[in-house]
N, C-alpha and C. Protein backbone atom coordinates (compact mmCIF):
# COMPACT_ATOMS: atom_id res chain seq x y z
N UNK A 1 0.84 -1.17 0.00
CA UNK A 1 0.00 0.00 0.00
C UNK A 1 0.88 1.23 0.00
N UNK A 2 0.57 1.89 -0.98
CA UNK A 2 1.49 3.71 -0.85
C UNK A 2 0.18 4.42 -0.46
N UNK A 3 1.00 5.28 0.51
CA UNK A 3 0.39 6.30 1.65
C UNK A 3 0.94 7.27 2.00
N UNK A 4 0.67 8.59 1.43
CA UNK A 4 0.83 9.68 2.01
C UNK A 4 0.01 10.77 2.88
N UNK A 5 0.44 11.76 3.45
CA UNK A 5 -0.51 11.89 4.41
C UNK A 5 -1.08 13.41 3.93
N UNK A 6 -2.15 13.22 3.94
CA UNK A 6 -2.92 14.48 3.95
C UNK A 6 -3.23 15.67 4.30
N UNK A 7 -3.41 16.94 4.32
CA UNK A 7 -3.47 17.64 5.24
C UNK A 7 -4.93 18.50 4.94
N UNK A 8 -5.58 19.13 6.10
CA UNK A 8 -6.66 20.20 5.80
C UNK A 8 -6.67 21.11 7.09
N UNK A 9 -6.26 22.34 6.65
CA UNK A 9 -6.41 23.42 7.57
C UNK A 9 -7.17 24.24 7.26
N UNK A 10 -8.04 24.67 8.06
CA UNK A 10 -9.49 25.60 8.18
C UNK A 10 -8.82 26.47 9.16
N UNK A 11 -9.40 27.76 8.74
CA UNK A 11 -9.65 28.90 9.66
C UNK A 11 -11.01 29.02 9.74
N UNK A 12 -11.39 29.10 10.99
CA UNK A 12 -12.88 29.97 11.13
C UNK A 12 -12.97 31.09 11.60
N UNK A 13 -13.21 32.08 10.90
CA UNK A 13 -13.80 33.57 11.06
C UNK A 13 -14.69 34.16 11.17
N UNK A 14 -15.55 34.51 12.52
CA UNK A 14 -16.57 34.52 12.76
C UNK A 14 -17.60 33.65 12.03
N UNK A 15 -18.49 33.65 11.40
CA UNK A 15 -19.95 33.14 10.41
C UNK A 15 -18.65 32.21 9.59
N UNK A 16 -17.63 33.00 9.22
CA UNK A 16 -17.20 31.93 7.72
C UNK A 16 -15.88 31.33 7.92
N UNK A 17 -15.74 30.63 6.55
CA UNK A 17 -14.29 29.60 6.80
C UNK A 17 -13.53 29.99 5.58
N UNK A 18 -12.01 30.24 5.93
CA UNK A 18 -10.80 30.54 4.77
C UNK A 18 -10.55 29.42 4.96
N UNK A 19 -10.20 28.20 3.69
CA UNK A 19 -9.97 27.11 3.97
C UNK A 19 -8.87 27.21 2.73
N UNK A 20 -7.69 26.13 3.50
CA UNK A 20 -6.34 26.17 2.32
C UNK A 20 -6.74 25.04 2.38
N UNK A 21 -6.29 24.10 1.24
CA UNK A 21 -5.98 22.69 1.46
C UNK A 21 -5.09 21.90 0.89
N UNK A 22 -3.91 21.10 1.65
CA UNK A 22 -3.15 20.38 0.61
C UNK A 22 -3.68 19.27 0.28
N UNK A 23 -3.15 18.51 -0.86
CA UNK A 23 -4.22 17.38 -0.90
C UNK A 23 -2.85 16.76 -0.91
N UNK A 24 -3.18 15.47 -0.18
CA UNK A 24 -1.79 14.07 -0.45
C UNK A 24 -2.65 12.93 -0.84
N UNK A 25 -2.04 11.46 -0.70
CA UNK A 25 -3.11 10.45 -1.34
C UNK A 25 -2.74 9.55 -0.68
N UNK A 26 -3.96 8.91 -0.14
CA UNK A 26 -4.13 7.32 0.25
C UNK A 26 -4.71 6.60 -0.95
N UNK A 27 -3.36 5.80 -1.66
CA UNK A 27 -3.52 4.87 -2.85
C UNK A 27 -3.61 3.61 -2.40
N UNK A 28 -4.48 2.51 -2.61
CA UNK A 28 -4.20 1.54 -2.52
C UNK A 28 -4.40 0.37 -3.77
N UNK A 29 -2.72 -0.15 -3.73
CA UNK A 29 -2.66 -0.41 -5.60
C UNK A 29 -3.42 -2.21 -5.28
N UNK A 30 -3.54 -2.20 -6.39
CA UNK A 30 -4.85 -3.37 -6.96
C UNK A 30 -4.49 -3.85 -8.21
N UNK A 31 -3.67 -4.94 -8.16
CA UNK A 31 -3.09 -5.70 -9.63
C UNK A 31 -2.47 -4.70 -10.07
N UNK A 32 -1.78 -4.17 -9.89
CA UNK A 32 -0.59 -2.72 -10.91
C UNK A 32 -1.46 -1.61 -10.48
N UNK A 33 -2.93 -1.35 -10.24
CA UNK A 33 -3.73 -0.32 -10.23
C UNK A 33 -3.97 0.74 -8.92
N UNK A 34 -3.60 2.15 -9.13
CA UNK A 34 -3.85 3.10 -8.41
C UNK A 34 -5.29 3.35 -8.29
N UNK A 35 -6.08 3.49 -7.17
CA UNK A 35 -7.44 3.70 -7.09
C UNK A 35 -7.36 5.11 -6.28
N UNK A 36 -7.59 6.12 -6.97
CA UNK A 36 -7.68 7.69 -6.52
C UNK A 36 -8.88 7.33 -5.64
N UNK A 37 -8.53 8.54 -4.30
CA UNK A 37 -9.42 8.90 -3.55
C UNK A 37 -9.13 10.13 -3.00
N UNK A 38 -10.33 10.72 -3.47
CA UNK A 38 -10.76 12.08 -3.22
C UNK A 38 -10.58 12.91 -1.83
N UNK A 39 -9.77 14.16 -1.70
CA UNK A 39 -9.25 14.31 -0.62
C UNK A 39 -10.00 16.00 0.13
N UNK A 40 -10.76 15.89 0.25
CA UNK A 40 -11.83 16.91 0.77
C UNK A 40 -12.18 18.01 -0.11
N UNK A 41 -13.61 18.27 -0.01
CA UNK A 41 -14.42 19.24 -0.72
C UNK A 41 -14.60 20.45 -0.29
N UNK A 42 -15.04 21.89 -1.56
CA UNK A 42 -14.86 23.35 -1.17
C UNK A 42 -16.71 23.18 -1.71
N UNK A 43 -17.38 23.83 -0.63
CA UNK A 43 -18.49 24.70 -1.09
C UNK A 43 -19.90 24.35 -0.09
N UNK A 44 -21.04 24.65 -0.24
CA UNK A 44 -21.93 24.82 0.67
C UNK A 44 -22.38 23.08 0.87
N UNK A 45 -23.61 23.18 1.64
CA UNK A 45 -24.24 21.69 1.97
C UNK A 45 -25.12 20.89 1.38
N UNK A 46 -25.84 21.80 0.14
CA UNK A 46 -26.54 21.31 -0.83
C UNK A 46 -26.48 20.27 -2.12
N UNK A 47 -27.29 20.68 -2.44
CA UNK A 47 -27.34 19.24 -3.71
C UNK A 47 -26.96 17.89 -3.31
N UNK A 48 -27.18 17.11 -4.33
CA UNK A 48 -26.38 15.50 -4.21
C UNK A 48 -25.17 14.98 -3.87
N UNK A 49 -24.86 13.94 -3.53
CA UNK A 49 -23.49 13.52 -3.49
C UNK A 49 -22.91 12.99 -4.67
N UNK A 50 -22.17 13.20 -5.63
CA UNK A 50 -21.62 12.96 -6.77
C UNK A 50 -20.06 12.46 -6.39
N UNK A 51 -19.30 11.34 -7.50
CA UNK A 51 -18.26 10.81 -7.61
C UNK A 51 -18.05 10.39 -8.48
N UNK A 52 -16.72 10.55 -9.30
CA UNK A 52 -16.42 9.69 -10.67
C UNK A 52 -15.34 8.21 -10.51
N UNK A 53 -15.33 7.82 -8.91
CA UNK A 53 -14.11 7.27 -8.74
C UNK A 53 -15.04 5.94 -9.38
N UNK A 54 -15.85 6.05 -9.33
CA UNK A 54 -16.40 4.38 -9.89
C UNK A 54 -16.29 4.30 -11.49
N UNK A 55 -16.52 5.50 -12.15
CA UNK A 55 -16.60 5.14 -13.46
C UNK A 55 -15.34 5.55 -13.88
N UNK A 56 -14.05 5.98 -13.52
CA UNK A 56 -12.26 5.60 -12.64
C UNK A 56 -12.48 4.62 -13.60
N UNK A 57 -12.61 4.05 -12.19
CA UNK A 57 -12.33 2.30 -11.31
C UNK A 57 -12.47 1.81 -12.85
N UNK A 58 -13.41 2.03 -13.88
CA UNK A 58 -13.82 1.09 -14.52
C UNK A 58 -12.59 1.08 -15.72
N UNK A 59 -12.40 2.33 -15.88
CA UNK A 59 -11.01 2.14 -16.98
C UNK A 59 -9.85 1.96 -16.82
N UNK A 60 -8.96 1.52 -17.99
CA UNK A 60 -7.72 1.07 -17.97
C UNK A 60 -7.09 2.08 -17.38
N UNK A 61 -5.52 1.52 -16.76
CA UNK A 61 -4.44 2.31 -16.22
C UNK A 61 -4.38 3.43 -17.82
N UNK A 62 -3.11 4.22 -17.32
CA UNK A 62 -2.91 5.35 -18.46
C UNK A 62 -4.63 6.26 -18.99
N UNK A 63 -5.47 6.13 -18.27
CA UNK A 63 -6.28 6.75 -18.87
C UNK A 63 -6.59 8.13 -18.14
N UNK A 64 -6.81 9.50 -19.53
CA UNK A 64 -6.53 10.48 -18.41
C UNK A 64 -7.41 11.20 -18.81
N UNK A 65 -7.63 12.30 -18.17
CA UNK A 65 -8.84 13.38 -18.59
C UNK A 65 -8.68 14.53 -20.07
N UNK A 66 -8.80 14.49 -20.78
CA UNK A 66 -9.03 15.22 -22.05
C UNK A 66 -9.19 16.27 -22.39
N UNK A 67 -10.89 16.32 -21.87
CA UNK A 67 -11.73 17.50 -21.96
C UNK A 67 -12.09 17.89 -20.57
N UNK A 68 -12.13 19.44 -19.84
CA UNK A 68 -13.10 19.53 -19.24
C UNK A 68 -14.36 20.33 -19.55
N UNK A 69 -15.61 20.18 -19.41
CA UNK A 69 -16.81 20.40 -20.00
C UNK A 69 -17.31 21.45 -18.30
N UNK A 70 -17.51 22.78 -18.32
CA UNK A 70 -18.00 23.57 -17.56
C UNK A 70 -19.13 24.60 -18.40
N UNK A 71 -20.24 24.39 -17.33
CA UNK A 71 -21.02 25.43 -17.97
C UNK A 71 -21.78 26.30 -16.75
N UNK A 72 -21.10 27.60 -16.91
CA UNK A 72 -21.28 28.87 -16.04
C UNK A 72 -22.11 30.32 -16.40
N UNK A 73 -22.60 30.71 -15.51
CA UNK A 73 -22.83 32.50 -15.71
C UNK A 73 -22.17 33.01 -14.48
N UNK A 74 -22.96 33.08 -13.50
CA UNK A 74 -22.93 34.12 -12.17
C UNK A 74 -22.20 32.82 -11.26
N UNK A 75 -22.61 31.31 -11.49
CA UNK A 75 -22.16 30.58 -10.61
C UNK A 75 -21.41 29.35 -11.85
N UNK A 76 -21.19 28.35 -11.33
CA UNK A 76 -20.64 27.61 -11.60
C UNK A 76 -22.05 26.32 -11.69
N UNK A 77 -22.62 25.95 -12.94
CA UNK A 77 -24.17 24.98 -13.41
C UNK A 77 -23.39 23.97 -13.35
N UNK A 78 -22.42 23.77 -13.94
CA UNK A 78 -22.22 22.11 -13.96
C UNK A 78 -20.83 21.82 -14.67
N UNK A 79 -20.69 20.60 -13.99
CA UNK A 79 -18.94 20.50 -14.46
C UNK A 79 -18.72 19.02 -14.95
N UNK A 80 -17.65 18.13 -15.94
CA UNK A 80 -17.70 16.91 -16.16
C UNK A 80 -16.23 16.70 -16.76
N UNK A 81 -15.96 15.70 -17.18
CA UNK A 81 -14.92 15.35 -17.77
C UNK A 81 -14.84 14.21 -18.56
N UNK A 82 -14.24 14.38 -19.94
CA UNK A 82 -14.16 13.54 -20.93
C UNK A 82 -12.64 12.92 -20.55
N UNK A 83 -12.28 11.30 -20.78
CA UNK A 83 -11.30 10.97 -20.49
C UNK A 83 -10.75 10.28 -22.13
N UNK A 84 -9.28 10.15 -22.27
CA UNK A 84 -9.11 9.34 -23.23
C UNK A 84 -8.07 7.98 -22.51
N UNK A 85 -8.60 6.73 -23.30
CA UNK A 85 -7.96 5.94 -23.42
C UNK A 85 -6.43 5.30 -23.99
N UNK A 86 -5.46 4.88 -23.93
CA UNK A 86 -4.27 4.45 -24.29
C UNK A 86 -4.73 4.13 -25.91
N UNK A 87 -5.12 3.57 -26.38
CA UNK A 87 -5.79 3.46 -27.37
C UNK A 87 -6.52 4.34 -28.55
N UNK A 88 -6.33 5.83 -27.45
CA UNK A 88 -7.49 6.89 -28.47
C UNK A 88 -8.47 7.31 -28.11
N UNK A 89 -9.14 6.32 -27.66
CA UNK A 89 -10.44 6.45 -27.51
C UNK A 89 -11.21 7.33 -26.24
N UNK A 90 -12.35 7.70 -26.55
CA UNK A 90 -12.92 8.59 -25.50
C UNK A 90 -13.60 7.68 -24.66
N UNK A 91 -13.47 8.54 -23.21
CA UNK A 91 -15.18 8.12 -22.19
C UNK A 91 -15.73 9.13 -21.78
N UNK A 92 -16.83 9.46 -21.83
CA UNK A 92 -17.34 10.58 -20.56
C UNK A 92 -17.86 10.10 -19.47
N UNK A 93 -17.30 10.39 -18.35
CA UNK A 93 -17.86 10.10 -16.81
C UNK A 93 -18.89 10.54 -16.56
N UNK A 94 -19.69 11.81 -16.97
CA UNK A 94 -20.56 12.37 -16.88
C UNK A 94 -20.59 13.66 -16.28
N UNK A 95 -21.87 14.65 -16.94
CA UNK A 95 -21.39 16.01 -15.92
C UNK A 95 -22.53 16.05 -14.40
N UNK A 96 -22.25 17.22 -13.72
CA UNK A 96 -22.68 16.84 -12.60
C UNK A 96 -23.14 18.34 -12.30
N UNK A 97 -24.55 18.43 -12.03
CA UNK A 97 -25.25 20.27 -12.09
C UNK A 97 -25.73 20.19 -13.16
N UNK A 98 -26.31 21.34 -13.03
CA UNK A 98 -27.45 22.06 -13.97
C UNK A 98 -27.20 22.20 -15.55
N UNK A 99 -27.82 22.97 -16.39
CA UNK A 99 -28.31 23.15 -17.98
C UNK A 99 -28.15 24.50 -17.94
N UNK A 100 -27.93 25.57 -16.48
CA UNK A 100 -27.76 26.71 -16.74
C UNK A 100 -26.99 27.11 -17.20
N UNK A 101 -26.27 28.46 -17.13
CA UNK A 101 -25.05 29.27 -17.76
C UNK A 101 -24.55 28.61 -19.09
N UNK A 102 -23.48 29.62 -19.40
CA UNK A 102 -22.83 29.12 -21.22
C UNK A 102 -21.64 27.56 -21.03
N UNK A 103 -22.27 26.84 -21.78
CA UNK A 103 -21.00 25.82 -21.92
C UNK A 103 -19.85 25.92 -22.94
N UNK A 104 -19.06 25.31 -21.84
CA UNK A 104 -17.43 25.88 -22.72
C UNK A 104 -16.80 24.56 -22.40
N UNK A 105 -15.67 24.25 -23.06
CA UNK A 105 -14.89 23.05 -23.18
C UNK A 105 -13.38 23.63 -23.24
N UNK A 106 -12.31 23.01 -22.23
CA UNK A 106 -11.15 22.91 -22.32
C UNK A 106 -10.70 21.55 -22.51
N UNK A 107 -9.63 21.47 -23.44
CA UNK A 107 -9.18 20.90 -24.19
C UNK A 107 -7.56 20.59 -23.67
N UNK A 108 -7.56 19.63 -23.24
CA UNK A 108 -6.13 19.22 -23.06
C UNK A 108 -5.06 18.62 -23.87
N UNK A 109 -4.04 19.36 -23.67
CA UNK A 109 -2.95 18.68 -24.78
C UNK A 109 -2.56 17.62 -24.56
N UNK A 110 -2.19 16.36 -25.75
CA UNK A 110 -1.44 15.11 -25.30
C UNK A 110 -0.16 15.58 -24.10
N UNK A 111 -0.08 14.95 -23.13
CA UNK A 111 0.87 14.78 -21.78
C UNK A 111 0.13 15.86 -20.78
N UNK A 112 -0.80 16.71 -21.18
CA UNK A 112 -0.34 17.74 -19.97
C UNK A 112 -1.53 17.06 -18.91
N UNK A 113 -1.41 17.57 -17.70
CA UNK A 113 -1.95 16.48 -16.47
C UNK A 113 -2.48 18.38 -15.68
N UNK A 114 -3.55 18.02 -15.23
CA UNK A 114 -4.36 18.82 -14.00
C UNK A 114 -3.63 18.41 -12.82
N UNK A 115 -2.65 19.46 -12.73
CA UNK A 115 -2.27 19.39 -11.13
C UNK A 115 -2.92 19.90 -9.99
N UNK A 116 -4.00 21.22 -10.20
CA UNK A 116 -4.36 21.93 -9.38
C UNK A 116 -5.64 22.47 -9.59
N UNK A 117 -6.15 23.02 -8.81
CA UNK A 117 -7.64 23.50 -8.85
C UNK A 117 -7.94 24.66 -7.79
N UNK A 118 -8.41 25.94 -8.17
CA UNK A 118 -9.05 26.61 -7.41
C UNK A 118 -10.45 27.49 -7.59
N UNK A 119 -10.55 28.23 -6.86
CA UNK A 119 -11.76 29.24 -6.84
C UNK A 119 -12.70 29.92 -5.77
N UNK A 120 -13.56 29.98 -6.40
CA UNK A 120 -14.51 30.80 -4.56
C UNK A 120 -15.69 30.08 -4.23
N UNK A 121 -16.09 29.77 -3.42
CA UNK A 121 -17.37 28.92 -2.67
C UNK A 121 -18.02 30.10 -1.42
N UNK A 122 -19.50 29.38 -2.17
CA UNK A 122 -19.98 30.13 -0.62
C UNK A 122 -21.18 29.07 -0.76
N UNK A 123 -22.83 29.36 -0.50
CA UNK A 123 -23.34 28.12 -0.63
C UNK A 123 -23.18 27.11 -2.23
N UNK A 124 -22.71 27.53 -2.70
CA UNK A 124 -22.68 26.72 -3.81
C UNK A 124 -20.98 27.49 -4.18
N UNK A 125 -20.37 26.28 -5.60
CA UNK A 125 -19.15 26.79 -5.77
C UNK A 125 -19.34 28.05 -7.01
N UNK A 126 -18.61 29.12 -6.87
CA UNK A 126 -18.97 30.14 -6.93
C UNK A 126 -17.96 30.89 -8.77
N UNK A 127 -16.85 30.33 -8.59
CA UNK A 127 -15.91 30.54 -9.59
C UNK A 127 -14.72 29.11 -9.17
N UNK A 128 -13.90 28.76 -10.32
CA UNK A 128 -13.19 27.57 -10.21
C UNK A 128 -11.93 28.08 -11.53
N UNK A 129 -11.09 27.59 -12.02
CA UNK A 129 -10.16 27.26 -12.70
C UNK A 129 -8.93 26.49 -12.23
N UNK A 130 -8.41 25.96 -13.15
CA UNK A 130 -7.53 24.50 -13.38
C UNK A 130 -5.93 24.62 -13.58
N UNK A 131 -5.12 24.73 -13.05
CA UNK A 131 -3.63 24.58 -12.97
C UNK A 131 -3.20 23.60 -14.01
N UNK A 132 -2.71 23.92 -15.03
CA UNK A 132 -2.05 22.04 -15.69
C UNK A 132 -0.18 22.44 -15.14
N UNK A 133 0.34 20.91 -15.79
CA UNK A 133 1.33 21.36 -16.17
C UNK A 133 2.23 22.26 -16.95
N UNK A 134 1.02 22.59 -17.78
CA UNK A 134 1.61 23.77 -18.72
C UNK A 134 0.70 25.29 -18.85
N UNK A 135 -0.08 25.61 -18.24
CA UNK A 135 -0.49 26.70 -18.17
C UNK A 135 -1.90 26.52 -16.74
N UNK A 136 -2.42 27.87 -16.93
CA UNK A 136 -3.91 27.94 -16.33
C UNK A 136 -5.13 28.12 -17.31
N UNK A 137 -6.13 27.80 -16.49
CA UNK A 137 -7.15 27.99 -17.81
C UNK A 137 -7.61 29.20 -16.95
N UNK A 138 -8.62 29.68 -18.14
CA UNK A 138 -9.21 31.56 -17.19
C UNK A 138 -10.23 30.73 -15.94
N UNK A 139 -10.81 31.35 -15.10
CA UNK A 139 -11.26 31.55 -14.06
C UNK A 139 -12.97 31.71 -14.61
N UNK A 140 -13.60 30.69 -14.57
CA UNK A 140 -15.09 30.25 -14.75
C UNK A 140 -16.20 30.60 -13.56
N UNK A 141 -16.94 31.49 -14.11
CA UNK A 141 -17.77 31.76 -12.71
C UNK A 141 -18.03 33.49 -12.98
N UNK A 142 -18.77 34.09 -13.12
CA UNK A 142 -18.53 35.56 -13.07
C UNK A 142 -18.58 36.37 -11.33
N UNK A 143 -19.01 35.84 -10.28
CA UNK A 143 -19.54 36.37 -9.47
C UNK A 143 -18.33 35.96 -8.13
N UNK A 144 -17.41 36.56 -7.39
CA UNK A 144 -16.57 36.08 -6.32
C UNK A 144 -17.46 35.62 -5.54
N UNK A 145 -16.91 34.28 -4.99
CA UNK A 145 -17.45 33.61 -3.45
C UNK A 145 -17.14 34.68 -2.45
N UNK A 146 -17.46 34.22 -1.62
CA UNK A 146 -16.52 35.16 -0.14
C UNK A 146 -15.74 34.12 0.30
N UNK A 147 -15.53 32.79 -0.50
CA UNK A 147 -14.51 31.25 0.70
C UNK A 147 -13.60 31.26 -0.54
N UNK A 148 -11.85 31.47 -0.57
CA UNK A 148 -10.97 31.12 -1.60
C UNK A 148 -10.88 29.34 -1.36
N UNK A 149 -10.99 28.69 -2.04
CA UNK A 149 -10.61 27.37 -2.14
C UNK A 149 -9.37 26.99 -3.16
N UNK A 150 -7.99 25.88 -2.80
CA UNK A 150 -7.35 25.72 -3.50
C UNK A 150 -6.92 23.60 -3.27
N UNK A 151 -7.15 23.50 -4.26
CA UNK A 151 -6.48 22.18 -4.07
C UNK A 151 -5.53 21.47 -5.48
N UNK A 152 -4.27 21.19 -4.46
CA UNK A 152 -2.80 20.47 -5.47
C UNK A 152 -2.44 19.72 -4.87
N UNK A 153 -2.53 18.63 -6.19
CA UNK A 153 -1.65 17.37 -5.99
C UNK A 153 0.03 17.41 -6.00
N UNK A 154 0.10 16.08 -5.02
CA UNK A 154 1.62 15.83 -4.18
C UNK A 154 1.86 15.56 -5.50
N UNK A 155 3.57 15.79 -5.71
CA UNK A 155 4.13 16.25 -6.58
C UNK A 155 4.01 14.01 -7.07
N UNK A 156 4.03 13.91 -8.82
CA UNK A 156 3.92 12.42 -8.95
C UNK A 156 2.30 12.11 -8.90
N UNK A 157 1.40 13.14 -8.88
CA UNK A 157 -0.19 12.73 -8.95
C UNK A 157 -0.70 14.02 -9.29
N UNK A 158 -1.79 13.26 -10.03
CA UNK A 158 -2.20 14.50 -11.41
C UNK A 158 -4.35 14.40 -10.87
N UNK A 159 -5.09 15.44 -11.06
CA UNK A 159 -6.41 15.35 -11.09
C UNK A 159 -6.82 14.76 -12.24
N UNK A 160 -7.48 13.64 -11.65
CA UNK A 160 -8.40 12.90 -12.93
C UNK A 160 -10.12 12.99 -13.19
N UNK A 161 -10.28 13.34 -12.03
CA UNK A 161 -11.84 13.42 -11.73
C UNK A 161 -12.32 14.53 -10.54
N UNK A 162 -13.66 14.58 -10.04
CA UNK A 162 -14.11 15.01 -9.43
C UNK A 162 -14.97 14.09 -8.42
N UNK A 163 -15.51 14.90 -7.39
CA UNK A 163 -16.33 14.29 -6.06
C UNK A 163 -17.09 15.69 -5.58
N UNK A 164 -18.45 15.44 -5.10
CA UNK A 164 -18.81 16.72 -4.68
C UNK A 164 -20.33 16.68 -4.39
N UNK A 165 -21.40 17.71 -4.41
CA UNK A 165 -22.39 17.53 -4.44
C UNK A 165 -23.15 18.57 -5.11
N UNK A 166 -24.08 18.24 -5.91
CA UNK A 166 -24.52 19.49 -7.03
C UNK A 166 -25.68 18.89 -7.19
N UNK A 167 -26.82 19.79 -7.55
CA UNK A 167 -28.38 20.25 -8.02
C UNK A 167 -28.39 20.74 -9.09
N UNK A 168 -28.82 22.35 -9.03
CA UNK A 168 -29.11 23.17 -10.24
C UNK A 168 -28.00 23.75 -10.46
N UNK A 169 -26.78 23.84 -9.57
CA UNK A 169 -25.42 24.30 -9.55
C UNK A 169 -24.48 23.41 -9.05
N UNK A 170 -23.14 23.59 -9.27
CA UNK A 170 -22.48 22.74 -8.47
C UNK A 170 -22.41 23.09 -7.11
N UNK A 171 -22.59 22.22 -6.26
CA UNK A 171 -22.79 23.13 -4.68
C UNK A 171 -21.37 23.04 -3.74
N UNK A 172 -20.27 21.96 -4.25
CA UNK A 172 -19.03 21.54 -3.59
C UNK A 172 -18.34 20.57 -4.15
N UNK A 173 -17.18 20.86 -4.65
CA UNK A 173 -16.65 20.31 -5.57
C UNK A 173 -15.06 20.05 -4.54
N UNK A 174 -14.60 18.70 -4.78
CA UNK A 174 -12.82 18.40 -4.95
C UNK A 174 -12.73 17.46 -5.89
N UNK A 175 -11.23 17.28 -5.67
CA UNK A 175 -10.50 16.42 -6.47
C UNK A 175 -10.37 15.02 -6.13
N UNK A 176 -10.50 14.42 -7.57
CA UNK A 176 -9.78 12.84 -7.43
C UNK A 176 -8.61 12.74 -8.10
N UNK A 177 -7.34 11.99 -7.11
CA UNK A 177 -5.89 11.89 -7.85
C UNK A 177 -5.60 10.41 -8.48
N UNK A 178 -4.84 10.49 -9.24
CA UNK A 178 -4.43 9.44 -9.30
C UNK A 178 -2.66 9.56 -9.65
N UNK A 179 -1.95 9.03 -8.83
CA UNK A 179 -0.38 8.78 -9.07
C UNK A 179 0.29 7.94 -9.63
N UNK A 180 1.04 8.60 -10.33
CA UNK A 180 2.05 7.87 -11.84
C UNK A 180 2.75 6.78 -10.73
């Protein structure tokens, strides 16, 4: 079993919370296989509980995220991810939130890996954008949270998915890792 250790530090300030977070990973490998698990969520208490580690679980090693599919105005409606296979081939895990705001698609280059993730939360997640290895994408969301949220993977593990809970918006969103 590889195990690293996690961390989450909260401030509470009066009514609200500045929350940093590092993310580390409890992997536990399975025939050659890393099984990402999701290392704490930014945003209010609403909506569903959502996870992509199962529809993960279901694909081959080397398979990585592609596309991400966000569609925003004032908040953040809904978020998903297209993965590709060693082979070429696509999957979509599915998106997770609403039909509101404009949909937009980022597009990942062959090698580059989602190291990082941030944005603003308050009851729902509020604005978000994506760290790769090779650049940032712009900042999705028109409206500031009042909560900064940030989460990066331990150096050797890249974001493959999401975990969270969303309705008509996304209401709390983190990351799922998985390590090379």
């Amino acid at each position: 079993m590889n195990t690293r250790l996690s961390k989450l530090v909260a401030l509470v300030v009066g009514l609200g919370v500045v929350a940093t977070v590092l993310i580390g990973l409890a992997a536990t490998a399975l025939a050659g296989r890393l099984i990402p698990h999701g290392q704490g969520i930014a945003g209010g208490p609403g909506g569903q509980f959502f996870s992509e580690m199962g529809a993960f679980n279901q694909l081959p090693c080397g398979t990585r995220p592609k596309h991400i599919l966000i569609r925003s105005g004032h908040k953040i409606d809904s978020i998903g991810l297209t993965h590709v296979r060693l082979d070429g081939s696509g999957f979509w895990t599915g998106t997770y939130g609403g039909r509101g705001g404009v949909q937009r698609q980022i597009d990942l280059a062959d090698g580059e890996d989602i190291i990082a993730m941030e944005g603003t939360f308050g009851e729902h997640v509020h604005q978000i954008r994506f760290i790769t290895n090779r650049g940032v994408t712009p900042m999705f969301g028109e409206t500031v949270g009042p909560h900064p949220f940030h989460f990066t993977a331990q150096p050797g593990c890249r974001i493959v998915g999401f975990h969270g809970r969303a309705g008509a918006l996304v209401d709390a969103i983190g990351p799922l890792l998985d390590c090379l």
